[in-house]
Protein backbone atom coordinates (compact mmCIF):
# COMPACT_ATOMS: atom_id res chain seq x y z
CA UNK A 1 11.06 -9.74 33.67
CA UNK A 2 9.43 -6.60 34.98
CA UNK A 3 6.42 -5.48 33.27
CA UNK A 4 6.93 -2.28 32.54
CA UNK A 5 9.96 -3.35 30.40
CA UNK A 6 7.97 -6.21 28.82
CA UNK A 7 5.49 -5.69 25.74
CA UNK A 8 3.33 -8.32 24.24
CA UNK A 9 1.61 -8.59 20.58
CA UNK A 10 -2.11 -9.61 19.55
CA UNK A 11 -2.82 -9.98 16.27
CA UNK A 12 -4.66 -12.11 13.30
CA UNK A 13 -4.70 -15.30 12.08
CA UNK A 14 -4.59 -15.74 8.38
CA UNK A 15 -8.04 -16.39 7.96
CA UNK A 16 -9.05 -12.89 9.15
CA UNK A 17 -6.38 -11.55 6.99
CA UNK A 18 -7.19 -10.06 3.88
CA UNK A 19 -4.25 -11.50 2.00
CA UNK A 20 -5.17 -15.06 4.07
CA UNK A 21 -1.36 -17.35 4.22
CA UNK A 22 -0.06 -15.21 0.76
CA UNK A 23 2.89 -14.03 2.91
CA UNK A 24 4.28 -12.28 -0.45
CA UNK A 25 1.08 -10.11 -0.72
CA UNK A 26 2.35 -6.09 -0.41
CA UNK A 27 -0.38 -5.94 2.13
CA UNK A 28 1.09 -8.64 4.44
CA UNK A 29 5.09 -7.28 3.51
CA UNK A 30 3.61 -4.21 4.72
CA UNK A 31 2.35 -4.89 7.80
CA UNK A 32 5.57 -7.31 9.00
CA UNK A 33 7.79 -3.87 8.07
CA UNK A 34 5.12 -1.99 10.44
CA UNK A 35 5.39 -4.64 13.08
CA UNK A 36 9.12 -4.15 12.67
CA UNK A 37 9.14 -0.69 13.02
CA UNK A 38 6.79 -0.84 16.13
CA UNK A 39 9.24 -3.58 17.43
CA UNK A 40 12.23 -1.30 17.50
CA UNK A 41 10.04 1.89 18.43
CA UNK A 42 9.09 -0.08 21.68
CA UNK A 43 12.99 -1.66 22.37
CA UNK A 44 14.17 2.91 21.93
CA UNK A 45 11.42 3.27 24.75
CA UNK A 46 12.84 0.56 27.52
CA UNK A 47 11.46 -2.41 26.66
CA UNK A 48 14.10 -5.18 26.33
CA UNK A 49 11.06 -8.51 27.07
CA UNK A 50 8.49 -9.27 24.33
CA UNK A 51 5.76 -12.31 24.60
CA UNK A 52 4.52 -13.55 21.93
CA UNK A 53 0.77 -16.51 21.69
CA UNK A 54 2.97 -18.16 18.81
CA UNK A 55 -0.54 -18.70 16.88
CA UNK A 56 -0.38 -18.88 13.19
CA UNK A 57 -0.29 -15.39 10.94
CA UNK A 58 0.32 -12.32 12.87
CA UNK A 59 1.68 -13.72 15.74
CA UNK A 60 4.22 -15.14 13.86
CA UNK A 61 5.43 -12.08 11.92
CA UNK A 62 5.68 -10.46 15.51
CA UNK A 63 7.81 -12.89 16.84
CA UNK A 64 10.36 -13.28 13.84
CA UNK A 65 10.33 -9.26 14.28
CA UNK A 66 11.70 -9.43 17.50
CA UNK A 67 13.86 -12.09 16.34
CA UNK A 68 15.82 -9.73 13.97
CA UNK A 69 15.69 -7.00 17.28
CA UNK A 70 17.39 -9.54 18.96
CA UNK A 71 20.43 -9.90 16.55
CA UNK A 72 21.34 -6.30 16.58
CA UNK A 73 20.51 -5.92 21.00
CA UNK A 74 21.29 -9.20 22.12
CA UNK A 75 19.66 -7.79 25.60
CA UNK A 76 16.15 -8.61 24.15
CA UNK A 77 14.34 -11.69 25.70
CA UNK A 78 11.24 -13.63 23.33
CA UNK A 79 8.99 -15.24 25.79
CA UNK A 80 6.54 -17.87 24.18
CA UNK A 81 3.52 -18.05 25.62
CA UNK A 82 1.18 -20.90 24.72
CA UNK A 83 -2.04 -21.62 25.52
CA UNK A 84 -1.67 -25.38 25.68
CA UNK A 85 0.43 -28.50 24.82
CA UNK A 86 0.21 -29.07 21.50
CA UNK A 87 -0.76 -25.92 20.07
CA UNK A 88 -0.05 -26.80 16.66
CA UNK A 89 -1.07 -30.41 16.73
CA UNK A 90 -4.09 -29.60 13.95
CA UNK A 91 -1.78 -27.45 11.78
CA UNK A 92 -0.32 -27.99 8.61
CA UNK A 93 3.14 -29.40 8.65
CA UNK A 94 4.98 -26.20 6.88
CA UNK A 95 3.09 -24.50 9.99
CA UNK A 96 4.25 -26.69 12.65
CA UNK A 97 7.60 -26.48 11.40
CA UNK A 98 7.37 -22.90 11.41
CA UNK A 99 5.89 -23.05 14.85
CA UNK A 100 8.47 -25.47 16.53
CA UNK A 101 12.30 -23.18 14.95
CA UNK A 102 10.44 -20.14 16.69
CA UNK A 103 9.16 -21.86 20.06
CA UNK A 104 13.11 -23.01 20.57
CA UNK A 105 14.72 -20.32 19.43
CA UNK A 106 12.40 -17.77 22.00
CA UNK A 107 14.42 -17.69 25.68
CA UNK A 108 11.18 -18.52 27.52
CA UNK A 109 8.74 -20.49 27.06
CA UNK A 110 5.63 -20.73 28.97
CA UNK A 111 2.41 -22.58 28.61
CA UNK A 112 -1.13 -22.05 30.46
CA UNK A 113 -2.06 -26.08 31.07
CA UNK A 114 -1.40 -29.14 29.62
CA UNK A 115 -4.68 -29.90 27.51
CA UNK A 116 -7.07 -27.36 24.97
CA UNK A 117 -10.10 -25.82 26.75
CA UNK A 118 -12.07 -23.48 25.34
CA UNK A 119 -10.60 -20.49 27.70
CA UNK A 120 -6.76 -21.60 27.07
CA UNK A 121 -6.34 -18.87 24.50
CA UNK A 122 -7.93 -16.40 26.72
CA UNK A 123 -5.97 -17.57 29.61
CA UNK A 124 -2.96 -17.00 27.49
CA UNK A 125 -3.90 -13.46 26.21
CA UNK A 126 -4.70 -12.49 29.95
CA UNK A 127 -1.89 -13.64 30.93
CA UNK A 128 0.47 -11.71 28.01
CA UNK A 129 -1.54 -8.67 29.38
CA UNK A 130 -0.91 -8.59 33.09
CA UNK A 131 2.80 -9.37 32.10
CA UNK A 132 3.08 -6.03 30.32
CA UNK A 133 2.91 -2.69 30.11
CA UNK A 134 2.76 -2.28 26.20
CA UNK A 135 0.50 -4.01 23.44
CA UNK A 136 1.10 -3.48 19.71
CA UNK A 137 -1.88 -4.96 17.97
CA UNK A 138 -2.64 -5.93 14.38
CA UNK A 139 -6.33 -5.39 14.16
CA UNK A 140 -9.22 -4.80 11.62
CA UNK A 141 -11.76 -4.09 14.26
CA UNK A 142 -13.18 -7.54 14.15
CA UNK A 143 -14.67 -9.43 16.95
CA UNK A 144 -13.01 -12.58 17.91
CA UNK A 145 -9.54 -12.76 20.11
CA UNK A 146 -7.65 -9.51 18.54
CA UNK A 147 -10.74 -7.53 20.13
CA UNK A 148 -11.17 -8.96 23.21
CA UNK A 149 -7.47 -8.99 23.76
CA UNK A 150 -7.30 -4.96 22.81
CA UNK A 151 -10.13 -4.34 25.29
CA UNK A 152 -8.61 -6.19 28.23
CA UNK A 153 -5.14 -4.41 27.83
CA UNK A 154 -7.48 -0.76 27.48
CA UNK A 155 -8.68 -1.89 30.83
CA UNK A 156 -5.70 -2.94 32.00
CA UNK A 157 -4.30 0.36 31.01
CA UNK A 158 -1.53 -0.75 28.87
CA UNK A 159 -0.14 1.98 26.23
CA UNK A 160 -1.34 0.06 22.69
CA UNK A 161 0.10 0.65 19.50
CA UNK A 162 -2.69 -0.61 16.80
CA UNK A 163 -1.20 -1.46 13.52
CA UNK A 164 -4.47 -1.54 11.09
CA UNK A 165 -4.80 -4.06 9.11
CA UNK A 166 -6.61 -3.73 5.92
């Protein structure tokens, strides 16, 4: 995949959600439609490869977005990139479950090292960066990942599409 036709995704977990894991919330319903859109607004523009961390929350509604790109533009690639084996080891089961249909259904999967360190997930979000040329991000202006994620790709010079989450 070349990175100027690649785009990867940063985003929230539910506990820096507003709405938290209420999925049915019109806050969360509207931000997967504006993921969505920002999906297909990316694929009209060239990109045809999207990489997704596969954490829990936004991450998730990301990657089922490009999921449903895929089924009209078969041409579209999912890459999952994880941080480490066993991700989702600490999850809750209807998360795991959730976790494992999308990990085999992307077309790539690729994970930073075998065991959790505290830098895997920033290894991982580096590494979704430099593979890209586009970042849509669901963000509240928090610190944590989401931030430090948005700052690399500004340095990076990626074009980033911020989705606000509120």
């Amino acid at each position: 995949m070349k990175k100027e036709n690649s785009c990867s995704f940063t985003g929230h977990r539910p506990s820096k959600l507003p709405w938290g894991n209420d999925e049915d919330d019109p806050r969360c319903r509207q931000l997967k439609k504006q993921i969505l859109d920002a999906v297909f607004s990316v694929y009209d523009s060239g990109i045809r490869h999207f990489i997704c961390g596969m954490a829990i929350g936004s991450d998730m509604y990301f990657c089922e977005a490009v999921f449903e790109l895929r089924n009209e533009h078969p041409e579209v690639t999912v890459e999952a990139a994880m941080p480490c084996e066993g991700q989702s080891s600490s999850w809750q089961e209807k998360d795991k479950l959730r976790y494992e249909r999308l990990v085999s259904e992307c077309d790539y999967q690729t994970v930073m090292q075998k065991d959790y360190t505290a830098d895997c997930m920033l290894r991982r979000n580096r590494y979704m960066i430099d593979s890209s040329s586009v970042l849509i991000a669901a963000f509240n202006g928090r610190n944590g990942g989401t931030m430090s994620t948005v700052l690399y790709a500004l340095r990076s010079g990626l074009e980033i599409i911020e989705l606000p989450v509120e």
